[in-house]
Protein backbone atom coordinates (compact mmCIF):
# COMPACT_ATOMS: atom_id res chain seq x y z
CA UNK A 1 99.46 130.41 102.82
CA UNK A 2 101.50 133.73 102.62
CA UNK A 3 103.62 132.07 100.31
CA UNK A 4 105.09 129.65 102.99
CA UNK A 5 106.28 126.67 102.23
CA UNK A 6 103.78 124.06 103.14
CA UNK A 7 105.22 121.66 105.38
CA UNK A 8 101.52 119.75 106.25
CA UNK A 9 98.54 118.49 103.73
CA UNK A 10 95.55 116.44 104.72
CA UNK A 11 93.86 115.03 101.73
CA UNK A 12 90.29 114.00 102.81
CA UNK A 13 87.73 112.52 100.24
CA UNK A 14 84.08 113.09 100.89
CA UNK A 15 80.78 112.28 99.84
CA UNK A 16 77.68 113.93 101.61
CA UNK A 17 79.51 114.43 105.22
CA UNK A 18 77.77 117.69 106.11
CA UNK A 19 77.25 116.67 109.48
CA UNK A 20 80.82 115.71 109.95
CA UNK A 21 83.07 117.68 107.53
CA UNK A 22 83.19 120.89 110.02
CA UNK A 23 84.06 118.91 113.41
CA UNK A 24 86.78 117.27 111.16
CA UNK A 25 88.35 119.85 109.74
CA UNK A 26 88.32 121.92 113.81
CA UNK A 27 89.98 118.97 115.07
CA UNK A 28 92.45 118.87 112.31
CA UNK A 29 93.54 122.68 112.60
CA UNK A 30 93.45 122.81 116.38
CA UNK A 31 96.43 119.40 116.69
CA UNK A 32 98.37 121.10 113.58
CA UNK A 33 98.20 124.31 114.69
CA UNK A 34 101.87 125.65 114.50
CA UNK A 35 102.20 123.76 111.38
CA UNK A 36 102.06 125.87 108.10
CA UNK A 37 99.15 123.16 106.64
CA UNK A 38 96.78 123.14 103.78
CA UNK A 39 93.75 120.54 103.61
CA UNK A 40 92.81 119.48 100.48
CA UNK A 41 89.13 118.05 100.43
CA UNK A 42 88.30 115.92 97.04
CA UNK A 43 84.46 115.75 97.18
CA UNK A 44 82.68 113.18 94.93
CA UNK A 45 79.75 116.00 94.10
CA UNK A 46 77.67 116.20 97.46
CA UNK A 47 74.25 116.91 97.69
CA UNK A 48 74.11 118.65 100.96
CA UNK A 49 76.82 121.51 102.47
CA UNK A 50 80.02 119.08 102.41
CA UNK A 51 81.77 121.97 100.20
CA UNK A 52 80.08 124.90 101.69
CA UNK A 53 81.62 123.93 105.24
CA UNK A 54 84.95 122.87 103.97
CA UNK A 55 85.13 126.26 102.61
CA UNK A 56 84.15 127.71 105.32
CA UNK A 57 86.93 125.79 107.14
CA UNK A 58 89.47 126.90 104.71
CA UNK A 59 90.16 123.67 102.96
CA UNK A 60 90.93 123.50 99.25
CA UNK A 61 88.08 121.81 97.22
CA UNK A 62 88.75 119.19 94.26
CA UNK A 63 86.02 117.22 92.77
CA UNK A 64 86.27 113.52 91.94
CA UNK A 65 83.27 111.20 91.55
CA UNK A 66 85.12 107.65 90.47
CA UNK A 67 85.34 106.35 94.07
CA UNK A 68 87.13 106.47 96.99
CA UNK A 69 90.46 105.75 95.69
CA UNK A 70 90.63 107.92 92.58
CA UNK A 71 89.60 111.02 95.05
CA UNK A 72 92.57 109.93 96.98
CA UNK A 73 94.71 109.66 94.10
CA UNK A 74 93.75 112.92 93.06
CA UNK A 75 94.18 115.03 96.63
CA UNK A 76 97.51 113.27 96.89
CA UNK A 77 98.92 114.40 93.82
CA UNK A 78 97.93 117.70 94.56
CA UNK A 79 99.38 117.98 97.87
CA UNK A 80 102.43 120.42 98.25
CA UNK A 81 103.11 119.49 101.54
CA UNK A 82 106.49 117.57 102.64
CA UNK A 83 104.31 115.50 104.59
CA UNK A 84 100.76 114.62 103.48
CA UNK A 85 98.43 112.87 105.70
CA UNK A 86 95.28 111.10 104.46
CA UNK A 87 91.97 110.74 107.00
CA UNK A 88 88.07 110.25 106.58
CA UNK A 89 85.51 112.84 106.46
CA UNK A 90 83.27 110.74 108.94
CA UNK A 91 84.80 111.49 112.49
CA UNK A 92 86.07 107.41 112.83
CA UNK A 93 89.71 109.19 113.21
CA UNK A 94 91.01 110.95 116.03
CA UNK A 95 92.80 114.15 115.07
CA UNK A 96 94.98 113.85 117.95
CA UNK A 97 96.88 111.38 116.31
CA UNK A 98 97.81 113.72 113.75
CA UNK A 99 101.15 114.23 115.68
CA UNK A 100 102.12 110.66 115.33
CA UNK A 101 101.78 110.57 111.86
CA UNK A 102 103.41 113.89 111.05
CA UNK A 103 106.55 112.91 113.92
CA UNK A 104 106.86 109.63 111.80
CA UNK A 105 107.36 110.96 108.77
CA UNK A 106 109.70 114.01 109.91
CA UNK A 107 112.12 111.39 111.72
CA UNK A 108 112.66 109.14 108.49
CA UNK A 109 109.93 106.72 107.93
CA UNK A 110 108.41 106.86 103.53
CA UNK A 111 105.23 105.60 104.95
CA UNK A 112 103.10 105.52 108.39
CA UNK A 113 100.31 103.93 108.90
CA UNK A 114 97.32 103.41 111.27
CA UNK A 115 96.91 100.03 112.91
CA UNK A 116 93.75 98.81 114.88
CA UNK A 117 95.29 96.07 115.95
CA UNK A 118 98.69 96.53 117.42
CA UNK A 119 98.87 97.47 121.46
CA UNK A 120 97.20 100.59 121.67
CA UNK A 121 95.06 100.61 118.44
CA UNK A 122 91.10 99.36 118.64
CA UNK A 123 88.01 99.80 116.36
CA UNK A 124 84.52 100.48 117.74
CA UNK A 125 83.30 100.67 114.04
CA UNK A 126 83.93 96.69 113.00
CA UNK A 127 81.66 93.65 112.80
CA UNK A 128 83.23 90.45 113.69
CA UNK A 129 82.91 89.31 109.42
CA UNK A 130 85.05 92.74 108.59
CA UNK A 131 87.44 92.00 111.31
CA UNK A 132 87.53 88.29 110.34
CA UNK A 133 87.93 89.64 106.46
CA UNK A 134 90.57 92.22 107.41
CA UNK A 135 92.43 89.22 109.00
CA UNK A 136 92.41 87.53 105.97
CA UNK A 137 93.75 90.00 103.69
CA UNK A 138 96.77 90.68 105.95
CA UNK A 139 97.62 86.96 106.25
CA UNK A 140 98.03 86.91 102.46
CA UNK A 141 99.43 90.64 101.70
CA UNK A 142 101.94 89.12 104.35
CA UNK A 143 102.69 85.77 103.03
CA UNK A 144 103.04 86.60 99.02
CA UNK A 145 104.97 89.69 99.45
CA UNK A 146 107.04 89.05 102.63
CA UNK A 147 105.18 92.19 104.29
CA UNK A 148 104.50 92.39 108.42
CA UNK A 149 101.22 94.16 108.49
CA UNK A 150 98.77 94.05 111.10
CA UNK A 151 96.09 96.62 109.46
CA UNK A 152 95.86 96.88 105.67
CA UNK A 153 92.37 98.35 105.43
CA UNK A 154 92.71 101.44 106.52
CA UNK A 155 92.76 105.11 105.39
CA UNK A 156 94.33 106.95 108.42
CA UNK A 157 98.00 107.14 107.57
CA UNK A 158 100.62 109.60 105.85
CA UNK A 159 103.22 109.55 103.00
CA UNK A 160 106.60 111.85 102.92
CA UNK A 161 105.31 113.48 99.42
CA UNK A 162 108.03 112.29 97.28
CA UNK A 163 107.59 108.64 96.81
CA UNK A 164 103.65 109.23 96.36
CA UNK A 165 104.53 109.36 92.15
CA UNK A 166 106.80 106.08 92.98
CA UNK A 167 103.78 104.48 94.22
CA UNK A 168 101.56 104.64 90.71
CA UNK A 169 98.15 104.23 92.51
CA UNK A 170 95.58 103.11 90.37
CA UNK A 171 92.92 101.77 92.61
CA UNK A 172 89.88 104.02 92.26
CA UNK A 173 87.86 101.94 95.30
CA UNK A 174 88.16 100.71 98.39
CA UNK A 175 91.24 98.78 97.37
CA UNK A 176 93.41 101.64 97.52
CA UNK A 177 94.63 101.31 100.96
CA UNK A 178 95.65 98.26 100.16
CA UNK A 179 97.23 98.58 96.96
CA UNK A 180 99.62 101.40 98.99
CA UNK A 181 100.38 98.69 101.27
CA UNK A 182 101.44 96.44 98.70
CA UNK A 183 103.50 99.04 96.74
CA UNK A 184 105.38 100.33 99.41
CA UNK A 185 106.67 96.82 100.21
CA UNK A 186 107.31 95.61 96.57
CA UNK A 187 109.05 99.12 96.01
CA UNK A 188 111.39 98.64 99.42
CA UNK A 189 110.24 101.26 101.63
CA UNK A 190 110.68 102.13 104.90
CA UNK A 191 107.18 101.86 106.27
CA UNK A 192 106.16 101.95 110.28
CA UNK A 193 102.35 101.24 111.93
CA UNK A 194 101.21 102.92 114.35
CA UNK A 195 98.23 102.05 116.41
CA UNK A 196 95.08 103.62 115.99
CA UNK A 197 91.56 103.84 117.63
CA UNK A 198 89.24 104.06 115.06
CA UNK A 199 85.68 105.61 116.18
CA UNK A 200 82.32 104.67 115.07
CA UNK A 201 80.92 107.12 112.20
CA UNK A 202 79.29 110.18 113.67
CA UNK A 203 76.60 111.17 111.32
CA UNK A 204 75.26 109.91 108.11
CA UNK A 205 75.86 107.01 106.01
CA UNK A 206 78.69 104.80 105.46
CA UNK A 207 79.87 103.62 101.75
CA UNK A 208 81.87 100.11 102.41
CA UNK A 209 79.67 97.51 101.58
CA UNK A 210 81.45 94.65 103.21
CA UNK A 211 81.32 91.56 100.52
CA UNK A 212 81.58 93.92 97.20
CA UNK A 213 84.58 95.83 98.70
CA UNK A 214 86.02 92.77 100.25
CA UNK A 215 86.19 91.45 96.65
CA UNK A 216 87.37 94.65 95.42
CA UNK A 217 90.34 94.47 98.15
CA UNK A 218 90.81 90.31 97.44
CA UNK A 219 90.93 91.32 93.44
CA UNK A 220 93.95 94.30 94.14
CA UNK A 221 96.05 91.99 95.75
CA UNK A 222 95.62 89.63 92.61
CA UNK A 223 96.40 92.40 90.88
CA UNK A 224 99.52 93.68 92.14
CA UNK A 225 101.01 89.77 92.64
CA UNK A 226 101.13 89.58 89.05
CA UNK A 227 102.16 93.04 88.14
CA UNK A 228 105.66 95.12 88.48
C-alpha cells in the first residue's frame, strides 16, 4: 500500500470458494479502482485454492474456522480502512454496488446496509420459507427495538471503522448480521439501507441451512433484548 493511508477495506469470509474467490475479488478492484483499498479475506481453512487465488488477487489472508460471524469479527477488526465494506465470497453480490456503500459512508451515515426488499433491491437466491423467515425476523427486530428495517439477513453492507469496537460483536454464526442490526439501533446510530440485488451463488456449495440458522438468528435477537 506504499504506505498510503487506506481509505477502503473489504472483509470477505470464505470457505472452499475456489471457483468464485477470483471473479470476486476482479470485480471488487475494477469498481474501487481509484480508491487506495486493501481486501482482507478470513478463510475458515479451505480445502481447495480459496487462499492461493486470493493471493494471487492481492488480498490479505486471515484464518478463522468458528463460523461465519467470528471470521467477520475478525476481518473487521483488522481493517485499517476509514470505510470497511463486508461482501460474500460466492458471487450473490454485485460489485457495482460497491460505490453505494462506500458514497454512504463518506457522506455521514455509521452504517449502510443492503436491502432486498426496498424499490430497487431483489433476490434470485431465496425460497419462499427464507423470504417468509426473513419477514419474520424484521417484524420483531422492528417492533422490540423501535428499528425500520426491511432486510436484516444480510451480509452486503459497510461500517465507517470507528464504531465497529462500539458494536462488541459476538455472534460467531449466521446471526451476526443481525446482531449488527440490533446494535446499531440500541447504540443510536445513524444507519441507511440501500437496495440490493442479490444473485444466485455461482459455484459450489452454500452453508445456510435454513431452520438451524433461522434458530440461530431467532436466538440473537433473544439475546440482545435482554442484554445492554
Amino acid at each position: 500500500m506504499g504506505g498510503q493511508k487506506v481509505g477502503v477495506s473489504v472483509v470477505i469470509p470464505t470457505l472452499n470458494e475456489g471457483k468464485n474467490i477470483g471473479k470476486v475479488l476482479q470485480g471488487v478492484r475494477r469498481v474501487l479502482k481509484g480508491n487506495n483499498i486493501e481486501i482482507i479475506v478470513v478463510d475458515g481453512h479451505s480445502t481447495d485454492d480459496t487462499v492461493e487465488l486470493a493471493k494471487k488477487h492481492g488480498a490479505r489472508i486471515l484464518y478463522d474456522n468458528q463460523g461465519k460471524g467470528s471470521a467477520l469479527i475478525k476481518g473487521l477488526h483488522a481493517a485499517n480502512g476509514e470505510i470497511v465494506i463486508s461482501m460474500d465470497a460466492d458471487l450473490s453480490h454485485e460489485p457495482k454496488e460497491l460505490t453505494l456503500l462506500v458514497n454512504s459512508i463518506a457522506i455521514g451515515y455509521d452504517l449502510c446496509t443492503g436491502s432486498r426488499f426496498i424499490a430497487g433491491g431483489s433476490t434470485e437466491d431465496m425460497t419462499f420459507v427464507r423470504i417468509l423467515g426473513n419477514k419474520f425476523f424484521v417484524m420483531l427486530v422492528n417492533l422490540l427495538f423501535g428499528a425500520h428495517y426491511t432486510d436484516i439477513c444480510y451480509g452486503y453492507r459497510s461500517f465507517n471503522r470507528r464504531i465497529i469496537p462500539k458494536l462488541n460483536l459476538k455472534e460467531k454464526g449466521f446471526g451476526i448480521e443481525t446482531e449488527i442490526n440490533i446494535k446499531a439501533v440500541k447504540k443510536g446510530l445513524k444507519v441507511i439501507e440501500v437496495p440490493s440485488t442479490e444473485k444466485k451463488r455461482n459455484a459450489g456449495e452454500g452453508k445456510l441451512r435454513t431452520f438451524r440458522d433461522g434458530y440461530i438468528i431467532l436466538k440473537a435477537i433473544i439475546v440482545n433484548a435482554f442484554s445492554r
